[in-house]
N, C-alpha and C. Protein backbone atom coordinates (compact mmCIF):
# COMPACT_ATOMS: atom_id res chain seq x y z
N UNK A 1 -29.74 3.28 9.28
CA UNK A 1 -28.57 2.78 8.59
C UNK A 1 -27.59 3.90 8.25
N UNK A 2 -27.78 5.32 9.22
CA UNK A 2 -26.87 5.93 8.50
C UNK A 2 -25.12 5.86 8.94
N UNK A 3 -25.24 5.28 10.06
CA UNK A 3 -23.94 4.79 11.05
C UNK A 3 -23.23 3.89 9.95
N UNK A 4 -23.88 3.20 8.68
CA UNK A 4 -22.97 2.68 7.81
C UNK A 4 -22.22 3.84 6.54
N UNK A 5 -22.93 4.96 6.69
CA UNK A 5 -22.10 5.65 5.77
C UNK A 5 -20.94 6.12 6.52
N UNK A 6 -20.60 5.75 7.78
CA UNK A 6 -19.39 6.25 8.42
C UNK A 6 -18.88 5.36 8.81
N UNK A 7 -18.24 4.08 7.68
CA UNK A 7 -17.17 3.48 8.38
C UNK A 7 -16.17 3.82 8.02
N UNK A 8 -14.85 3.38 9.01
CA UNK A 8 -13.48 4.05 8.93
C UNK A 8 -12.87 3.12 8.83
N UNK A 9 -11.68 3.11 8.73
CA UNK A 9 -10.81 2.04 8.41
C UNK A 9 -10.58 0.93 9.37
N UNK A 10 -10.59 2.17 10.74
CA UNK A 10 -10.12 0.67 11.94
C UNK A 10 -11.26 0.47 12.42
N UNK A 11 -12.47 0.51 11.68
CA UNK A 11 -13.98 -0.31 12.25
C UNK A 11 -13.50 -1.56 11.70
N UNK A 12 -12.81 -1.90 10.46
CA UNK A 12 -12.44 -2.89 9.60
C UNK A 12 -11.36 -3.99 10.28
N UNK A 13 -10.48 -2.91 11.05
CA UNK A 13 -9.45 -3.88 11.85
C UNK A 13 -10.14 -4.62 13.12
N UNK A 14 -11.36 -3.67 13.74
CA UNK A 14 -11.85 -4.43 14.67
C UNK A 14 -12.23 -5.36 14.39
N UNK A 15 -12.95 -5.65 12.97
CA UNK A 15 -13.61 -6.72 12.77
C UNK A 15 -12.75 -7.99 12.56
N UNK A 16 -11.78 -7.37 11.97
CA UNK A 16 -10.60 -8.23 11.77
C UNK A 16 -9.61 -8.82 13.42
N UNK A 17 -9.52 -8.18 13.84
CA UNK A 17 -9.43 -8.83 15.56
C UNK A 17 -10.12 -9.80 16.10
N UNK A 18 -11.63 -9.29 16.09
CA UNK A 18 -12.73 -10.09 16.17
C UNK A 18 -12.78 -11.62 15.60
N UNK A 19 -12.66 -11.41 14.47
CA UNK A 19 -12.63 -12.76 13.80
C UNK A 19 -11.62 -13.69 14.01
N UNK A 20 -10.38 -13.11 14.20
CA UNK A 20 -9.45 -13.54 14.75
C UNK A 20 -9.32 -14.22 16.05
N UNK A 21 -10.06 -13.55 16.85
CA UNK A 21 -10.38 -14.09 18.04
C UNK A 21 -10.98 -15.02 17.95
N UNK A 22 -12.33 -15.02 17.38
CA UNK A 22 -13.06 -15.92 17.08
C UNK A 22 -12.44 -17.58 16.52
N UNK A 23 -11.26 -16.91 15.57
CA UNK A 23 -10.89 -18.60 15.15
C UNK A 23 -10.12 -19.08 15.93
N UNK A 24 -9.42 -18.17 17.20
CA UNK A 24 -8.87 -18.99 18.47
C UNK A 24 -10.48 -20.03 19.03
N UNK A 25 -10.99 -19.58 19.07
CA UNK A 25 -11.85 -20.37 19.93
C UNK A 25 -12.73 -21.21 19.39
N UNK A 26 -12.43 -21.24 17.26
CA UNK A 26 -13.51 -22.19 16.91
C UNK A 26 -12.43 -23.30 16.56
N UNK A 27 -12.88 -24.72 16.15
CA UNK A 27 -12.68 -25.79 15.68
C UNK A 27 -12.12 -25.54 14.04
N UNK A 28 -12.65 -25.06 13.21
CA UNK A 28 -12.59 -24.76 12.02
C UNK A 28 -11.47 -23.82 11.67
N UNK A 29 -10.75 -23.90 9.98
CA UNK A 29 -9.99 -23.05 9.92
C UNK A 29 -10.27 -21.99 8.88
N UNK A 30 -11.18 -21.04 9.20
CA UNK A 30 -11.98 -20.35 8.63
C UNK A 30 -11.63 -18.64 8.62
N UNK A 31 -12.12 -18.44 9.63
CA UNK A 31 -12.71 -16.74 10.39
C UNK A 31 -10.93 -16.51 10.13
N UNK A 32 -10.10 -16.97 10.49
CA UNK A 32 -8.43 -16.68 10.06
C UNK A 32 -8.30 -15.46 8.78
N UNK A 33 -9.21 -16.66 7.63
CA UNK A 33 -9.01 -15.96 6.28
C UNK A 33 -10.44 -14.74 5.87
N UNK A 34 -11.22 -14.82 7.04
CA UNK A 34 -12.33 -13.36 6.92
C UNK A 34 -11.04 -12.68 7.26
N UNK A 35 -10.50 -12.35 8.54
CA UNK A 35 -10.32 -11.63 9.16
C UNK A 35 -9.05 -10.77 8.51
N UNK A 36 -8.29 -11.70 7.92
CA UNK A 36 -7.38 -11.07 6.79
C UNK A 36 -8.17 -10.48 5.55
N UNK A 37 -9.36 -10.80 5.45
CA UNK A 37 -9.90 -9.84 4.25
C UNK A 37 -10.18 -8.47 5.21
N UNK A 38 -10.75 -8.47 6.20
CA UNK A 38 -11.24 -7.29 7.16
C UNK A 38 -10.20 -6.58 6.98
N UNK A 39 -9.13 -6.59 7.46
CA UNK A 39 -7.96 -5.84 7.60
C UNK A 39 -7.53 -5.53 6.25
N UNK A 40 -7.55 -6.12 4.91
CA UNK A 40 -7.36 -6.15 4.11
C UNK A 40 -7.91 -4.71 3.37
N UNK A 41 -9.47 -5.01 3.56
CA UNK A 41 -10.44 -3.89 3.37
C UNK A 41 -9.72 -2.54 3.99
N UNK A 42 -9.54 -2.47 5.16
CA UNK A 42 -9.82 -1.06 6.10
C UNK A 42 -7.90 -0.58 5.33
N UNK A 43 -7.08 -1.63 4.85
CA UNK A 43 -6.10 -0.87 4.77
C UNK A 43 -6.14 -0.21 3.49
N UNK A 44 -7.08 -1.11 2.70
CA UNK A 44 -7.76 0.02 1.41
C UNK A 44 -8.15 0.87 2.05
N UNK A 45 -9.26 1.07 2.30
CA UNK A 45 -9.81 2.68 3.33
C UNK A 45 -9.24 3.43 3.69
N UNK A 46 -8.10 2.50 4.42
CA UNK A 46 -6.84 3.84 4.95
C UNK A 46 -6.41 4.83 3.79
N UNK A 47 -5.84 3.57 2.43
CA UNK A 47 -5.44 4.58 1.33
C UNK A 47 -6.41 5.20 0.46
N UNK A 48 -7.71 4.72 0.47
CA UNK A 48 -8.40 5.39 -0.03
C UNK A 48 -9.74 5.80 0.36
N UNK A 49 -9.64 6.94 1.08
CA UNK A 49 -10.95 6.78 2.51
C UNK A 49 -12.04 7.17 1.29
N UNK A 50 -12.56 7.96 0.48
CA UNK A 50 -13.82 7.44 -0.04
C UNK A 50 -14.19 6.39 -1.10
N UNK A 51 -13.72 5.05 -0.46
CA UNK A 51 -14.12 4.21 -1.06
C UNK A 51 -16.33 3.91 -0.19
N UNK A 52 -16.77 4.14 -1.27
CA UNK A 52 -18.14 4.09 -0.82
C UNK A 52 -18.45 2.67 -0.32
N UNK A 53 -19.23 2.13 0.94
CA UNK A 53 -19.57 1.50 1.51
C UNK A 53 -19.97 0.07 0.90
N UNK A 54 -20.66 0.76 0.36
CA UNK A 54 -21.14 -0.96 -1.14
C UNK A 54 -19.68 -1.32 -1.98
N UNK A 55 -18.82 -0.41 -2.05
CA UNK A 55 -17.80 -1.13 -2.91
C UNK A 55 -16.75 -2.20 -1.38
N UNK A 56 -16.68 -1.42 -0.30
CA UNK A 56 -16.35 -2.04 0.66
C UNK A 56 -16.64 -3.49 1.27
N UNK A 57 -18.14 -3.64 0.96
CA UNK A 57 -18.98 -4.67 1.68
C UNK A 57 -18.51 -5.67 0.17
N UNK A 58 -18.04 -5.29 -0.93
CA UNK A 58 -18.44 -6.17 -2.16
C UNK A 58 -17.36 -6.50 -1.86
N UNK A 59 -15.54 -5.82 -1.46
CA UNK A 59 -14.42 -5.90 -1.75
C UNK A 59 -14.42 -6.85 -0.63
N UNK A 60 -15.00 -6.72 0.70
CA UNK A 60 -14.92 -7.51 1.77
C UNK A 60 -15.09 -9.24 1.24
N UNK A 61 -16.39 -9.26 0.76
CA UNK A 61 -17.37 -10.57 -0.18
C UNK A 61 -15.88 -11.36 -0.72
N UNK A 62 -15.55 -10.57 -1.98
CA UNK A 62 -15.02 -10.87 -3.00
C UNK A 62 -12.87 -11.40 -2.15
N UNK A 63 -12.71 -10.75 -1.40
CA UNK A 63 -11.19 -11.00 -0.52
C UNK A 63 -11.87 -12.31 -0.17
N UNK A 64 -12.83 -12.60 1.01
CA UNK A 64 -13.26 -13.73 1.90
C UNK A 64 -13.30 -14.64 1.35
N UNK A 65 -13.67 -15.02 -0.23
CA UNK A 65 -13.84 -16.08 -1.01
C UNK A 65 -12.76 -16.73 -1.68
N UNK A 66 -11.69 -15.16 -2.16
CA UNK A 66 -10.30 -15.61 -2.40
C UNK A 66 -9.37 -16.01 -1.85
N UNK A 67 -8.99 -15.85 -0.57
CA UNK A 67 -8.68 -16.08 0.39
C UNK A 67 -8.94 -17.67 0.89
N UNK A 68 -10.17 -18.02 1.17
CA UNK A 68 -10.39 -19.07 1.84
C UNK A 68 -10.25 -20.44 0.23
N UNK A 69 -10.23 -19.99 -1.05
CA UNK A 69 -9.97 -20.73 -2.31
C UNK A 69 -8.86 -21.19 -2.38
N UNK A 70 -8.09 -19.65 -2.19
CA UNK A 70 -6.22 -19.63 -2.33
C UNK A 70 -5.98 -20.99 -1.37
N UNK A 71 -6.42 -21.05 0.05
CA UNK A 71 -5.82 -21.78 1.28
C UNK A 71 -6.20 -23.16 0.64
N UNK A 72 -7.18 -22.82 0.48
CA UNK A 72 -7.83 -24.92 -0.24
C UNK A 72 -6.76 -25.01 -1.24
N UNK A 73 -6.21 -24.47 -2.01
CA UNK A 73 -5.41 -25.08 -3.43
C UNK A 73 -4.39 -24.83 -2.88
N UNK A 74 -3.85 -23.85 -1.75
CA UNK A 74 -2.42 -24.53 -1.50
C UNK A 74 -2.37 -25.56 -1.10
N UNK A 75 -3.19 -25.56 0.34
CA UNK A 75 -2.96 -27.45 0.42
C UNK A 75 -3.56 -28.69 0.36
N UNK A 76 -4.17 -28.41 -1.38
CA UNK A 76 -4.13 -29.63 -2.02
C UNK A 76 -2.69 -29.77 -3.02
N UNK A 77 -2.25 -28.40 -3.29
CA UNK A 77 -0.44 -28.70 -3.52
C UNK A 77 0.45 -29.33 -2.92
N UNK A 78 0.72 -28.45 -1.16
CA UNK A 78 1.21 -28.49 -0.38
C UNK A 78 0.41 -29.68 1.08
N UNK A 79 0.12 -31.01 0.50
CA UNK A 79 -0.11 -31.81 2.09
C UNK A 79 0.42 -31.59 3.28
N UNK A 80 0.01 -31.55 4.56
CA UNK A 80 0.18 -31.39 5.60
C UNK A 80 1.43 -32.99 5.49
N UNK A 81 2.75 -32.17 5.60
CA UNK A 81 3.83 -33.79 6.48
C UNK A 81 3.76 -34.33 7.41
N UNK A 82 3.66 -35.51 7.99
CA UNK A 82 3.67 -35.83 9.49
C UNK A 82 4.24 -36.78 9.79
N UNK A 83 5.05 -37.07 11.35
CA UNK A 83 5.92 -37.71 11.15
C UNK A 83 5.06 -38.92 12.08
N UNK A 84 4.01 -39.28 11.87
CA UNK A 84 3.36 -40.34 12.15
C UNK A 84 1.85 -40.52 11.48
N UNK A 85 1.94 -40.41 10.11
CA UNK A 85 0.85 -40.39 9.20
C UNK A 85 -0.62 -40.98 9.39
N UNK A 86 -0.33 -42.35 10.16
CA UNK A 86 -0.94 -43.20 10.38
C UNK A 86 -2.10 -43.01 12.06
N UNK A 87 -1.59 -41.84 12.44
CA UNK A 87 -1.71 -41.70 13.83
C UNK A 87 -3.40 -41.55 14.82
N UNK A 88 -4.33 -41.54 13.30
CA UNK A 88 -5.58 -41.69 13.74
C UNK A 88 -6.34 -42.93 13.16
N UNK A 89 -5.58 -43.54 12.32
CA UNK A 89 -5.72 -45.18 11.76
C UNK A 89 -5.44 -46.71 11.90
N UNK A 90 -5.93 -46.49 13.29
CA UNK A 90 -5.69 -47.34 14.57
C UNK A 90 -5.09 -49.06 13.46
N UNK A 91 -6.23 -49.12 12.72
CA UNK A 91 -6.40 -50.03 11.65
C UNK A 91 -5.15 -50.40 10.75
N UNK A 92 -4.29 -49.25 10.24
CA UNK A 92 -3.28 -48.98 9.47
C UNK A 92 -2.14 -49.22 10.02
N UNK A 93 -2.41 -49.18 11.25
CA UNK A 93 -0.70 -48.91 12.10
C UNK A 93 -0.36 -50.51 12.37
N UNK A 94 -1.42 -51.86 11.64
CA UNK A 94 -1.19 -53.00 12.12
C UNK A 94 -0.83 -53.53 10.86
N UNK A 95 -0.70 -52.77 9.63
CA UNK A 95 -0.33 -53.80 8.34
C UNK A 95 0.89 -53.87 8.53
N UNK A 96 1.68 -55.42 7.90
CA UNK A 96 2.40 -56.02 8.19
C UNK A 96 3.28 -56.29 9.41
N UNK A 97 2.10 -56.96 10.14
CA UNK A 97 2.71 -57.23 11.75
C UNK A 97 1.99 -58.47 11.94
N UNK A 98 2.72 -59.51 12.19
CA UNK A 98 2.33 -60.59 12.65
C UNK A 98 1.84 -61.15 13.85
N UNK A 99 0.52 -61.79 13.82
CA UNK A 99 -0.16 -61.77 14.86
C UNK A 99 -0.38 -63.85 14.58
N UNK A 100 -0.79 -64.12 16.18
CA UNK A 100 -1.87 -65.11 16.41
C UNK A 100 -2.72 -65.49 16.05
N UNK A 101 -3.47 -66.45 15.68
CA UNK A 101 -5.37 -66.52 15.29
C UNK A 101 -5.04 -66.88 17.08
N UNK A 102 -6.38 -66.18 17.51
CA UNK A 102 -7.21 -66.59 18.46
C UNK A 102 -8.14 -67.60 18.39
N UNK A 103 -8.76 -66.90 17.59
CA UNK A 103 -10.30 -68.06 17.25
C UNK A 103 -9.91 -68.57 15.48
N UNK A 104 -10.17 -69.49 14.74
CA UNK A 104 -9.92 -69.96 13.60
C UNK A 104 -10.67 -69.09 12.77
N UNK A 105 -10.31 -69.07 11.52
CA UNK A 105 -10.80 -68.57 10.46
C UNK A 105 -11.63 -69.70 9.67
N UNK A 106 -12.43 -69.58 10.09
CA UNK A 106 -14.38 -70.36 9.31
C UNK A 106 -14.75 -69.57 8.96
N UNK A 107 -15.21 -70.09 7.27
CA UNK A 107 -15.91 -69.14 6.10
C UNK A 107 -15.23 -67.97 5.84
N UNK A 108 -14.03 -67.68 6.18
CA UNK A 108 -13.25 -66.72 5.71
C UNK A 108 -13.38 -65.57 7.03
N UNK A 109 -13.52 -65.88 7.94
CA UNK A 109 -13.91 -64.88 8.75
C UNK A 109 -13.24 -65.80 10.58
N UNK A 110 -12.34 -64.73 11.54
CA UNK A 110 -11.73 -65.34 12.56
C UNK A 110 -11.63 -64.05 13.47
N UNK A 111 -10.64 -64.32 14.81
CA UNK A 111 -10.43 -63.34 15.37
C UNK A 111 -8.75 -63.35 15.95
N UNK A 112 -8.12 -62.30 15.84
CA UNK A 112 -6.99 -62.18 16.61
C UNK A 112 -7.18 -61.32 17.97
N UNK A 113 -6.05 -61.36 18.56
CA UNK A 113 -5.83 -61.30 19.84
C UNK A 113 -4.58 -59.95 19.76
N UNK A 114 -4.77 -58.78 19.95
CA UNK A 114 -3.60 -58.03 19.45
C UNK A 114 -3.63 -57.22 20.76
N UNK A 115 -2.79 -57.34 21.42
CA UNK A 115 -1.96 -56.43 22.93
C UNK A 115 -4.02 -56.65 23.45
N UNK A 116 -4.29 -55.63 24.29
CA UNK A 116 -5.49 -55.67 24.76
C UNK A 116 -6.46 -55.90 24.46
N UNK A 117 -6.67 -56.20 22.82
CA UNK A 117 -7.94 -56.29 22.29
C UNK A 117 -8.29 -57.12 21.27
N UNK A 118 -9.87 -57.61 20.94
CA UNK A 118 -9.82 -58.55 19.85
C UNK A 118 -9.80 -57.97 18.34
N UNK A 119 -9.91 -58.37 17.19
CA UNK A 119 -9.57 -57.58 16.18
C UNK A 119 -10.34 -59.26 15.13
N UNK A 120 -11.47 -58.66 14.37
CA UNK A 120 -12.14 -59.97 13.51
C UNK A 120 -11.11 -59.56 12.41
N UNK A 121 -10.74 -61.01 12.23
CA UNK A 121 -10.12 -60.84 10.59
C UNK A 121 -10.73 -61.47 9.71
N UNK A 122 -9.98 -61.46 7.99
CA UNK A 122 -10.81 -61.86 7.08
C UNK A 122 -9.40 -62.37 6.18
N UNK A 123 -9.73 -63.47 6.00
CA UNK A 123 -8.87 -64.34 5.18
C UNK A 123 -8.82 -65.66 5.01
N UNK A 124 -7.87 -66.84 4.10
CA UNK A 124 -8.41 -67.84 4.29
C UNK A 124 -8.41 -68.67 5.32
N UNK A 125 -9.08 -70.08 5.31
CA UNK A 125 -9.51 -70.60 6.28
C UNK A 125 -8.22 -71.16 7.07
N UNK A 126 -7.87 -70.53 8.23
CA UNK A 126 -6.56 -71.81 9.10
C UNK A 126 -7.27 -71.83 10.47
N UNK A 127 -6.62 -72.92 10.96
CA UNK A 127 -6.70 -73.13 12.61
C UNK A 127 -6.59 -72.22 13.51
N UNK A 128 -6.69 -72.14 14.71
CA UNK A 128 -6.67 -71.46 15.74
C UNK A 128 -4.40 -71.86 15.76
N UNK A 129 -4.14 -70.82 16.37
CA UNK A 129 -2.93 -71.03 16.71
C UNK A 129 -2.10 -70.55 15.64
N UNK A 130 -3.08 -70.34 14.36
CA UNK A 130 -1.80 -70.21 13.16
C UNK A 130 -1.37 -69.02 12.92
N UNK A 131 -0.12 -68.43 12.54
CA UNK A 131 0.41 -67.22 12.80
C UNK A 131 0.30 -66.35 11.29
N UNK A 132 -0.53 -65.24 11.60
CA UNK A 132 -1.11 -64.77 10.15
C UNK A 132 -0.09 -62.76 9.78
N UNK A 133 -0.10 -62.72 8.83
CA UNK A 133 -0.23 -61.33 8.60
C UNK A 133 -0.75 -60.36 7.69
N UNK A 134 -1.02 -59.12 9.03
CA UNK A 134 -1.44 -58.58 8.36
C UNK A 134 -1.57 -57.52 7.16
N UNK A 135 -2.11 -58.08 5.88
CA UNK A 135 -2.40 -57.34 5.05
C UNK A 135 -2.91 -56.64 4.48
N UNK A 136 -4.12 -55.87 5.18
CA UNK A 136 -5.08 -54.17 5.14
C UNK A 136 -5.97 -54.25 5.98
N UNK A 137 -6.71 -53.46 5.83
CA UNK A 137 -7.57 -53.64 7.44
C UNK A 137 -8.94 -53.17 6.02
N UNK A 138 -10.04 -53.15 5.88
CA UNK A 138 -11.55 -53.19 5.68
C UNK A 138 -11.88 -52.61 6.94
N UNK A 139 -12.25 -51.51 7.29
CA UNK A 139 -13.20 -50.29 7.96
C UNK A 139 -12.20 -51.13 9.35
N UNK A 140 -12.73 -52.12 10.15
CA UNK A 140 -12.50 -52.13 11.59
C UNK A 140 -12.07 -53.76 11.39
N UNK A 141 -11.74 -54.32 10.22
CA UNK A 141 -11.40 -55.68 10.13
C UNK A 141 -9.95 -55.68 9.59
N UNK A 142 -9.44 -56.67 9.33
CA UNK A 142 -7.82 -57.04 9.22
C UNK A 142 -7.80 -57.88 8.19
N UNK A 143 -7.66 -57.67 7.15
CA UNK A 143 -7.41 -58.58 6.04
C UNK A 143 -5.89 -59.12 6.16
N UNK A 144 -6.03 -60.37 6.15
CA UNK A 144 -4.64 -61.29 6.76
C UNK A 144 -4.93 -62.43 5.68
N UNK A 145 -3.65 -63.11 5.70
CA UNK A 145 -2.47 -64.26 4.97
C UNK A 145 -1.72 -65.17 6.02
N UNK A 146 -1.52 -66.20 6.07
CA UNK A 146 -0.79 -67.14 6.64
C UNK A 146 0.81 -65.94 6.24
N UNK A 147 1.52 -66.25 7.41
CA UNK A 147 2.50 -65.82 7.42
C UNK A 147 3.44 -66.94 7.35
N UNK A 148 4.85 -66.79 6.90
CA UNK A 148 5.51 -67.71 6.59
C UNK A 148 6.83 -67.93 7.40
């Protein structure tokens, strides 16, 4: 272990590259905010090269945690905007749009017919044919109303 009493500053940036690299190629938005502590570290080192190794590895610890805290509370401040909110809520993108019954609504329970596919709804009891809307969806169902 004595190769750790000789780290230098840009052992710190490598690592910081590294990680960087690394969050190109992971799923997660993580190794981003190591890798800014890495660099973070070594540019201490730069200004203060005997910073001893254990205060390094602690300062490394202690950045990685702040860092990845800071990012969580900005954006639970700051939400991500989008200009199609709805865009993975297949379910959501159908409230208030008026549809068909396909099959009737018995016992509170029917099916519509929406562009390619069927869709069970839940509401009160009407005929086949009657024109309903929809008012929330329940996981993969359509909570619907007679439309008027």
């Amino acid at each position: 272990m004595e190769w750790l009493q000789h780290i230098l500053f840009w052992h710190w940036w490598i690592l910081a590259g590294v990680l960087l690299i690394v969050e190109l190629s992971s799923p997660v938005f993580v190794f981003l905010w190591l890798g800014f502590a890495a660099a973070a570290v070594g540019f201490l080192l730069l200004v203060f090269p005997s910073l001893p190794v254990e205060v390094q590895l602690v300062l490394f610890g202690v950045l990685c945690v702040v860092a990845v805290l800071a990012w969580r509370r900005y954006r639970e401040v700051h939400p991500p905007q989008s200009d199609n909110p709805l865009l993975n809520q297949r379910g959501q993108q159908y409230t208030g749009r008026v549809f068909t019954l396909d099959h009737a609504i018995v016992n509170g329970e029917g099916k519509v017919k929406v562009d390619d596919s069927s869709w069970r709804v839940k509401g009160p009891d009407l005929p086949a044919g009657t024109r309903v809307e929809v008012t929330g969806v329940d996981g993969v169902v359509f909570i619907v109303t007679r439309a008027d």
